[in-house]
Structure formats: structure tokens, C-alpha cells
Protein backbone atom coordinates (compact mmCIF):
# COMPACT_ATOMS: atom_id res chain seq x y z
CA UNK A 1 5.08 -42.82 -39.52
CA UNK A 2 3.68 -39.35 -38.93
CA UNK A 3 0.62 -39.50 -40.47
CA UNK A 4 -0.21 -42.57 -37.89
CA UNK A 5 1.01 -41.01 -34.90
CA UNK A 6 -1.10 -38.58 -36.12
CA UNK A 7 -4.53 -40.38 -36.62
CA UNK A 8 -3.82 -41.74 -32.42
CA UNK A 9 -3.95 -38.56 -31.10
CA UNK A 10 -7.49 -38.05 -29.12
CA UNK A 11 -8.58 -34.91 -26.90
CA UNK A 12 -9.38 -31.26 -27.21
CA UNK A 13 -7.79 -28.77 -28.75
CA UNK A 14 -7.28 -25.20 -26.61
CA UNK A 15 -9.78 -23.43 -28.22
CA UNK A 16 -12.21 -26.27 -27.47
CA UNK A 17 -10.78 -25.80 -24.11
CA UNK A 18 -11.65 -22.03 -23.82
CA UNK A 19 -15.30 -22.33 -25.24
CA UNK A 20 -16.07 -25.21 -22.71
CA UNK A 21 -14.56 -23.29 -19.76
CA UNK A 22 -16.05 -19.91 -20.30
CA UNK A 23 -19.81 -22.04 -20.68
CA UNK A 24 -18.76 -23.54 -17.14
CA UNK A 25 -17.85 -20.46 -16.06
CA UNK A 26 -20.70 -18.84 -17.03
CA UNK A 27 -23.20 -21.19 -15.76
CA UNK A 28 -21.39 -21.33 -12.20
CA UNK A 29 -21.93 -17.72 -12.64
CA UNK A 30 -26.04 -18.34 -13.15
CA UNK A 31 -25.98 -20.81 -10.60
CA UNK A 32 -23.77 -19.12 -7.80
CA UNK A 33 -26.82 -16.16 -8.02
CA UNK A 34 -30.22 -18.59 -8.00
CA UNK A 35 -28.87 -20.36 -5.31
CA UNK A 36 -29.19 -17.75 -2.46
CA UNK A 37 -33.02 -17.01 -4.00
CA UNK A 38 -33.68 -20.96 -3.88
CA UNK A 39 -32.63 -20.81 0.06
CA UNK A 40 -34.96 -17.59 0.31
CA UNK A 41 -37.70 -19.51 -1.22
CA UNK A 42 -37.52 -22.40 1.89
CA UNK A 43 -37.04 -19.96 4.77
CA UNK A 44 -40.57 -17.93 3.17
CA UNK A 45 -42.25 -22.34 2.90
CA UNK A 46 -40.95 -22.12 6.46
CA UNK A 47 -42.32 -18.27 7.57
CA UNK A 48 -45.55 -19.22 6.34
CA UNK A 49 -46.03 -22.55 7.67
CA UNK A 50 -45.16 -20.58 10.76
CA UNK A 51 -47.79 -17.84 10.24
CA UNK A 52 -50.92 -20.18 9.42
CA UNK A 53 -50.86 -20.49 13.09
CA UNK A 54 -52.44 -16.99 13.46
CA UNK A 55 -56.07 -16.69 13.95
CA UNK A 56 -56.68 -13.31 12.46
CA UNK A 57 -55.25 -11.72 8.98
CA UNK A 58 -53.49 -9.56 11.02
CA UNK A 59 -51.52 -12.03 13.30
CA UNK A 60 -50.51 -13.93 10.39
CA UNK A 61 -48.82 -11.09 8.62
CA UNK A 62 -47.30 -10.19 12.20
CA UNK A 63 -45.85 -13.60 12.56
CA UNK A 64 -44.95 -13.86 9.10
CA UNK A 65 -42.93 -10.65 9.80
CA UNK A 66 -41.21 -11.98 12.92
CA UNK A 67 -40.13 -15.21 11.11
CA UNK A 68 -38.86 -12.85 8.04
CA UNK A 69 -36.80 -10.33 10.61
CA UNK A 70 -35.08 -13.81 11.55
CA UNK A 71 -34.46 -15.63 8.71
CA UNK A 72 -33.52 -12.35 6.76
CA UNK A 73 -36.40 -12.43 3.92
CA UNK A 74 -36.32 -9.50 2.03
CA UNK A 75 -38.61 -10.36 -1.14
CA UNK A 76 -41.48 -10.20 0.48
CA UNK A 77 -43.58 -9.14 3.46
CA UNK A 78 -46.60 -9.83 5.70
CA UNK A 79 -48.50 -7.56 3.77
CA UNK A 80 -47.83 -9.48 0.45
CA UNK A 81 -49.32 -12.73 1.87
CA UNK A 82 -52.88 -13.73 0.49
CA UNK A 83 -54.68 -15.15 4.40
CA UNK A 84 -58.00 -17.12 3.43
CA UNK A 85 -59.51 -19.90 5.73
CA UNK A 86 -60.93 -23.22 4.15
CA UNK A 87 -63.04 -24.69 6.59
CA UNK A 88 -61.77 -24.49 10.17
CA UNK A 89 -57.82 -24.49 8.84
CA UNK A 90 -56.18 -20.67 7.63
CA UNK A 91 -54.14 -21.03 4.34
CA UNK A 92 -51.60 -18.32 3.15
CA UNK A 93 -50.33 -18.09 -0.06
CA UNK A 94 -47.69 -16.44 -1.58
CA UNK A 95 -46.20 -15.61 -4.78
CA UNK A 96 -43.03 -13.13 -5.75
CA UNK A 97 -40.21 -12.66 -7.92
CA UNK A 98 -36.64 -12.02 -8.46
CA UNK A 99 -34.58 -10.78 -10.77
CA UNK A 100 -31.11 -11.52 -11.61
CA UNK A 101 -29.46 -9.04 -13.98
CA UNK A 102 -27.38 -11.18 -16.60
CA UNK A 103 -25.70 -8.89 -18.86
CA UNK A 104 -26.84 -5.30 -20.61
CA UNK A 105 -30.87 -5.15 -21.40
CA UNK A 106 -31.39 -9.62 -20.03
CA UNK A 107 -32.52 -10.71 -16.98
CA UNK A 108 -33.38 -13.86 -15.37
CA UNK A 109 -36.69 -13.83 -14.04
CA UNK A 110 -37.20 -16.48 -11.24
CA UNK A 111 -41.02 -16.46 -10.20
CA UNK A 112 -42.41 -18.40 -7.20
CA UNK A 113 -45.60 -19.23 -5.49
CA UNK A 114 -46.15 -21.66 -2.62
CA UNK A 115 -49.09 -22.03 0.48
CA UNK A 116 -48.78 -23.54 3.85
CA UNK A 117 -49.51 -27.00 3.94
């Protein structure tokens, strides 16, 4: 009668338990960090779709500077904005990265590039 009890018994055992809980926990981890640089990412879309409003190079990077100051954008600055004009309509384009320091000598590195629409 053991052995059948036995052979019903389904589920994980607590070291299966441990392993899948420290690969949540770790990936929460992984998450909880590129989150904040994902939300940085949309208020730079939104700075810069601001900025193309400029007429000169220098206006741009001046509103693209005001819009950073206010939305808190520190991975990148007026000065690192590529200003070009295609016909009568100024583009800027951007592109940056960030690190996120894992553990010891690994790192994540997030790159990202965009241009106003």
C-alpha cells in the first residue's frame, strides 16, 4: 500500500523549490533595474520630440536640456543629440547606453537609439 501512495504523490520537491525561487528572484532582480532605464528611454522619445521644434542646432540642444532638467534625464544631454534637417522638417537623433552592474567582472549593457518622429 506504500509503494502506491507513493507513485500518487505529484509536486516539487524543496530543492526544486529553492532553484526556481532564487531564478525568480534573480530575474526580478534584472528586471527591477531595466525598468527605471526603459522609463528614461520614453521621457528622452518625449525631450526630443520636444526639441525638433527648435530652428537652430543650438535651440534644440537648449530645449532638449529644459525638457531633461524636468523629466530628470541623466544619460544624456543636448550636446549628445545628432540635429540634421531633411527638407524643411529638423530631425534629432540619439543614441546612449547604460550599464547595469550584475555581479563581479558582468554587466548588462542596454544600448538605445531613437529620432523624433
Amino acid at each position: 500500500m506504500k509503494h502506491q501512495l507513493k507513485s500518487r504523490q505529484r509536486g516539487l520537491s524543496f530543492l526544486g523549490l529553492l532553484v526556481i525561487g532564487g531564478l525568480l528572484a534573480v530575474t526580478g532582480l534584472i528586471a527591477a533595474q531595466i525598468v527605471p532605464t526603459a522609463i528614461e528611454y520614453q521621457a528622452v522619445l518625449k525631450a526630443v520630440n520636444k526639441a525638433r521644434e527648435g530652428n537652430s542646432v543650438a535651440e534644440v540642444r537648449s530645449i532638449f536640456d529644459k525638457a531633461a532638467a524636468v523629466d530628470d534625464i541623466s544619460s544624456i544631454t543636448g550636446k549628445d543629440l545628432d540635429v540634421t534637417k531633411e527638407g524643411d522638417k529638423v530631425v534629432v537623433s540619439f543614441a546612449y547606453q547604460r550599464e547595469i552592474h550584475l555581479t563581479g567582472p558582468a554587466y548588462l549593457t542596454l544600448k538605445y537609439t531613437g529620432r523624433s518622429k
